[in-house]
Structures are given as C-alpha cells and as structure tokens.
Protein backbone atom coordinates (compact mmCIF):
# COMPACT_ATOMS: atom_id res chain seq x y z
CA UNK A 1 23.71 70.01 -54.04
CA UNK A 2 25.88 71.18 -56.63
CA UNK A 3 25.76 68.71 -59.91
CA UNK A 4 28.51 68.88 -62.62
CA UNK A 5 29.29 66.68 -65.55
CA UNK A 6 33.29 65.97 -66.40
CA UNK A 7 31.48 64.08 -70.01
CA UNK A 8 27.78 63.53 -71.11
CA UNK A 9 24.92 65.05 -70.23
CA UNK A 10 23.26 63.11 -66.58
CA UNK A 11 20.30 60.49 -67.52
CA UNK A 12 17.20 62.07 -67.58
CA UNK A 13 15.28 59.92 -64.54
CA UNK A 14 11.99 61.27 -64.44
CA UNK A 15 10.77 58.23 -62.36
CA UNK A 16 8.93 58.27 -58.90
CA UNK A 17 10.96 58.40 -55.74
CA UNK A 18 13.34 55.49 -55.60
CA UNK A 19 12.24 53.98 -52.48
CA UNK A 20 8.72 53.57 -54.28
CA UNK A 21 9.52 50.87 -57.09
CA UNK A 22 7.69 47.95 -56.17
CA UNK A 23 4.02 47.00 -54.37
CA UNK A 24 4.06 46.06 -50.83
CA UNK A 25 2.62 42.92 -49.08
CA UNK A 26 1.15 42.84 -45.53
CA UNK A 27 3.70 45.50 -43.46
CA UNK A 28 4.96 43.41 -40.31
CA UNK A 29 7.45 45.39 -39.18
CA UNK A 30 8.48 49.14 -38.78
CA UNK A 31 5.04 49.67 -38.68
CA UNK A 32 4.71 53.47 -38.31
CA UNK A 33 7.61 54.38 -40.66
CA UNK A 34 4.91 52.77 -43.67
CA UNK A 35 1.96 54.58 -42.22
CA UNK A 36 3.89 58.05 -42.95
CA UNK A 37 5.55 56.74 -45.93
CA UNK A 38 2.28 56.27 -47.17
CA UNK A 39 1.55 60.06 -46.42
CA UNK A 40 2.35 63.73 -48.32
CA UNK A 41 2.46 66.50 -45.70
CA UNK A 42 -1.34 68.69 -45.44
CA UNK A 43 -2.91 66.02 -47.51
CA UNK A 44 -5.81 64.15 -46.57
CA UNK A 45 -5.15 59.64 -47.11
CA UNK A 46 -8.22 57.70 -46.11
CA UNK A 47 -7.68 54.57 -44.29
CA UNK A 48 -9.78 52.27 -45.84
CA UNK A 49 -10.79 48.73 -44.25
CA UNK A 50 -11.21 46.26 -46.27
CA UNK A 51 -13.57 44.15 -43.78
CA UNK A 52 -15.12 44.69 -40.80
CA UNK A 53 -11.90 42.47 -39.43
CA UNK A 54 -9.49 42.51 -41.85
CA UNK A 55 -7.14 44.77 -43.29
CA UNK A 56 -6.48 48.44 -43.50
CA UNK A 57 -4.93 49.74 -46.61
CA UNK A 58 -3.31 53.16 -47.63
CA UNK A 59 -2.58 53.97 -51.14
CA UNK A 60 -0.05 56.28 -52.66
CA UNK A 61 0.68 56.33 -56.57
CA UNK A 62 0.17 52.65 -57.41
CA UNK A 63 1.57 51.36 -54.39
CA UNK A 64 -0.84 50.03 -51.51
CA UNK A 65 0.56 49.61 -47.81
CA UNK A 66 -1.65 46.74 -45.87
CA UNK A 67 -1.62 46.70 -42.56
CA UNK A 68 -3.35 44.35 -39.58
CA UNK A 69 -5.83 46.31 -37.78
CA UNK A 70 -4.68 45.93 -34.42
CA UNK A 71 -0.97 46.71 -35.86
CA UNK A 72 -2.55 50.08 -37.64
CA UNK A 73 -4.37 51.48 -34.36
CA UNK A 74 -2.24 50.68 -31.84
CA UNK A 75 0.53 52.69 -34.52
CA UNK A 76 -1.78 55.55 -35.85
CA UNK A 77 -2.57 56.41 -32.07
CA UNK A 78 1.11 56.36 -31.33
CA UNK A 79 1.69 58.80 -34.42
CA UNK A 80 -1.34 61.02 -33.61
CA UNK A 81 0.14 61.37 -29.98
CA UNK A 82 3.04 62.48 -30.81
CA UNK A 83 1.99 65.13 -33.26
CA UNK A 84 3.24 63.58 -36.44
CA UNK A 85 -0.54 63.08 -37.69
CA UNK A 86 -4.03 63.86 -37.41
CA UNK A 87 -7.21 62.05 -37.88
CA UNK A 88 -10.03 63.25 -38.94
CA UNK A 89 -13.66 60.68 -38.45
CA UNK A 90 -15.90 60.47 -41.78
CA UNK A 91 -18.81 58.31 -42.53
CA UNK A 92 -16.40 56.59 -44.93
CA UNK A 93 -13.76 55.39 -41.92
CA UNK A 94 -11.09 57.16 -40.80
CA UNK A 95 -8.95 60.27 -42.72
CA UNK A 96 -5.06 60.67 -41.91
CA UNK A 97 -3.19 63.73 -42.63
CA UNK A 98 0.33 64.11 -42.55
CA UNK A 99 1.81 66.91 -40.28
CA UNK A 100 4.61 69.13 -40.83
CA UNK A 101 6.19 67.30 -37.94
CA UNK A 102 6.12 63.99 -39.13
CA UNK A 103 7.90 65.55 -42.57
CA UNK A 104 11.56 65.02 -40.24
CA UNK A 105 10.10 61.09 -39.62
CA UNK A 106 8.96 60.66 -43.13
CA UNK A 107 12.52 61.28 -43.91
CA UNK A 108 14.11 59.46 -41.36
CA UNK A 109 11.71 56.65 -42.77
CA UNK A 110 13.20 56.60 -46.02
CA UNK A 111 16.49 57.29 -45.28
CA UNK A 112 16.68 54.25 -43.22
CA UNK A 113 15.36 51.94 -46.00
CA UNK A 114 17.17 53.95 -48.72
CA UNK A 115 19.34 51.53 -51.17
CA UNK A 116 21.31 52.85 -53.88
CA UNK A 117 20.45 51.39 -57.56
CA UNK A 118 22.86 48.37 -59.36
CA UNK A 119 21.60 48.17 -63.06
CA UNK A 120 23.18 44.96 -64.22
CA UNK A 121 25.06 46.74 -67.05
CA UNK A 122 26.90 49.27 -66.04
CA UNK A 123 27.80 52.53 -68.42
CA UNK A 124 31.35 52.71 -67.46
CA UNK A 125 30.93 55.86 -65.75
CA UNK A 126 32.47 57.01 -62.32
CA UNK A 127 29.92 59.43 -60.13
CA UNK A 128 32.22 61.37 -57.62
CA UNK A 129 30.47 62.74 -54.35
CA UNK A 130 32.55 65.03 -52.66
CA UNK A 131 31.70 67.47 -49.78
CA UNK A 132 33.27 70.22 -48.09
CA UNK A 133 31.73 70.76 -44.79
CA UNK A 134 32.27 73.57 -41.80
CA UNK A 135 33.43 72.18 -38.86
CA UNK A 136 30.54 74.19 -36.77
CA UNK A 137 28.38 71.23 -38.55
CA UNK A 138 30.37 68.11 -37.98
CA UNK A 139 28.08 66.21 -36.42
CA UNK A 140 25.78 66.29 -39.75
CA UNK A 141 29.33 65.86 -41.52
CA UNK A 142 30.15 62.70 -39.98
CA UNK A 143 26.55 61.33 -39.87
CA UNK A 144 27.03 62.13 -43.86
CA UNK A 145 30.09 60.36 -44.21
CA UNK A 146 28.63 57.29 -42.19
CA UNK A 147 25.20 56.88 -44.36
CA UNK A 148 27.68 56.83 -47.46
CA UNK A 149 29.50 54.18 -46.12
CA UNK A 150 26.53 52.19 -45.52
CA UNK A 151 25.14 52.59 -48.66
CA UNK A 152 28.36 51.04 -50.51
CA UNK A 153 30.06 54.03 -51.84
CA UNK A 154 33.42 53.69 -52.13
CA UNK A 155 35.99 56.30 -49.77
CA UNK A 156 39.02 57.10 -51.92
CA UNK A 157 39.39 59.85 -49.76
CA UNK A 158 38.23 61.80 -46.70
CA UNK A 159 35.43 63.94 -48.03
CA UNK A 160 35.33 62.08 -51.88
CA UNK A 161 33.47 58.99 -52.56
CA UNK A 162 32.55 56.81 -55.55
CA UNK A 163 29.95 54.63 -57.30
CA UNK A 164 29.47 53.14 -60.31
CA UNK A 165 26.16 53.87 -61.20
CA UNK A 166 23.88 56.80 -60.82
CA UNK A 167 22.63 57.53 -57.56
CA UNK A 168 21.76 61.22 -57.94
CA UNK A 169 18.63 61.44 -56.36
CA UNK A 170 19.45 59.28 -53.82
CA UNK A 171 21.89 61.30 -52.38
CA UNK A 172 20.05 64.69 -52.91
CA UNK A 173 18.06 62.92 -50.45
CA UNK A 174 20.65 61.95 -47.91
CA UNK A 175 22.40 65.57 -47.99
CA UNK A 176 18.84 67.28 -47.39
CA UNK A 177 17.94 64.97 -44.75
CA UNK A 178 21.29 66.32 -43.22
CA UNK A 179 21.16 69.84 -44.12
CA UNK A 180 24.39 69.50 -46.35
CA UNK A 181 22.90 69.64 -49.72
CA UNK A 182 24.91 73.61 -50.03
CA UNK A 183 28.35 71.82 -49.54
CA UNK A 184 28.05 68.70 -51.24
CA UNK A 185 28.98 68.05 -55.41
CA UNK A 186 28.21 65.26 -57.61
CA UNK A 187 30.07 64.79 -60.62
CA UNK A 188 30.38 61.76 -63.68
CA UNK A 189 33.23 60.87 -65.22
CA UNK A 190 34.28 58.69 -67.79
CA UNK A 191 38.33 58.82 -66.43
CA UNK A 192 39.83 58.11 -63.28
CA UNK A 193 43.18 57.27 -62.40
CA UNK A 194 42.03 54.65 -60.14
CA UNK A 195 39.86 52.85 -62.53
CA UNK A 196 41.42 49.66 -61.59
CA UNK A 197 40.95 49.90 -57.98
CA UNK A 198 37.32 50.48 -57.93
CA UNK A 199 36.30 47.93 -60.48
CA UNK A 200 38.26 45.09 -58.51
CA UNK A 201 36.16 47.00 -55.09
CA UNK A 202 32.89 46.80 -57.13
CA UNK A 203 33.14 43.07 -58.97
CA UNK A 204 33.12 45.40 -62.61
C-alpha cells in the first residue's frame, strides 16, 4: 500500500500489533481464533498447564491466552485436523506449531476482531484511503469496501474513505488480508473541503 503525506511527516508507531494491547482473561468464546492468535507460523509455543485440572495457557510477548482444558483439546484437535497446526508430545506437555495454513486463519482471526484506534485528542488531521481496484478482482474490492465500512471510516466517495485518526497499520492489514495492498493509498491531510461534514459524522 502506497503511503503519501499532503503535510507532516506520519507518527512514528513502533508499537506491537494493534490487536495485541491489552492481557487477556479466561478465552470463552472463539476459541480457536486465540489458540492461533497466540501462534507465529514454524515456531514452536508450548502449552503449558497450570494444574493437573486447571488451565492451559499460551504466551506471546507479554500477553497470556487462558484457556479451559476441555475448551483447549476439544479446539487444538479441531485445528490439528484440519492442518492449521501441529503438535508435537514433550516431557514438558504438549508443543504447538503454527502451519503455513493456519497463516490465512490467523488473519482471518484478527481481521475479525480488528478495531481501528480513537485517541481522545485528536491532531486535526484527515487520513484519506483511497483504492483503485481491477474489476477482474471485485470480489476482494467489495469485501474491501465492506470491512471499511464496518470499521467506521467514513465513504465520501466510491473508492475514498476517511478517518480522523491514524489507522495505518490497521489497514495495511485489511488490504493484505485481501490481496489489495498494490492498489490501495493512504494519505494525511491537514485540509479538506469537507471539514465540516466529517467532524459533525465523527462528534469532533
């Protein structure tokens, strides 16, 4: 994805993914789509119990995904059948390694819990996303256009779309996770003719 700058140089975030902020408590739901979050593809993650019947944990970074053990095997079985993972038996407990098939669910994973940040000051700067993409693709095109919608940015018009704060990595990972990142642009700007319009849209 093609990045350009209408007026300051673009923050330099040199954060961890976006999606990977904040610890976790016991995972209850969406089960599998933690499991591989939890993962990097060819690397091995033990799965550590913490009693004989209590929790399993994975760890990535500082961030620690708990699950129930009946909820983990009944999931990491489900995974391992379908080709997304493998496990590998130690005298430690159980090592899980990420395949390159379970990269696509990985990020399906995120994509589907993907927010877009709202700093509560904002720097009273526009970011523009605007595509141009072949028709031969317009299924990705239109599953583009719908994650943008979902994620708040505003449509001003077919293929352009705005938000008020930056959101550059987020949407580096929405156009890859499409296979659009070659047509897509993201710009800043401190003018836009419809300044009005989109503060009243976004409560600024």
């Amino acid at each position: 994805m093609l990045t350009v700058n209408f007026s300051a140089p673009l923050l330099n975030r040199t954060g961890n993914n976006p999606l990977e902020r904040q610890r976790r408590p016991i995972v209850r739901s969406r089960i599998a789509d933690h499991i591989v979050r939890a993962m990097m593809v060819g690397v091995l993650v033990p799965a550590i119990l913490t009693s004989p019947l209590g929790l399993y944990f994975l760890a990535r970074g500082g961030i620690r995904y708990y699950f129930r053990r009946n909820d983990f095997h009944r999931e990491i079985k489900r995974l391992q059948q379908s080709g997304y993972v493998a496990l590998t038996k130690t005298p430690q407990g159980w090592m899980i390694r990420l395949l390159k098939k379970g990269e696509h669910r990985l990020q399906t994973a995120n994509l589907r819990t993907l927010e877009l940040p709202r700093p509560a000051r904002w720097d009273k700067k526009w970011r523009l996303f605007i595509f141009d993409i072949p028709e031969k693709v317009r299924v990705s095109r239109d599953l583009l256009r719908g994650k943008l919608k979902e994620l708040g940015l505003y449509n001003i018009q077919r293929s352009v779309f705005v938000y008020p704060y930056d959101c550059r990595e987020e949407l580096e990972m929405v156009t890859e996770h499409y296979g659009v990142t070659k047509f897509a642009t993201y710009a800043e700007t401190n003018f836009i003719d419809i300044d009005r319009e989109l503060r009243n849209h976004f409560d600024l």
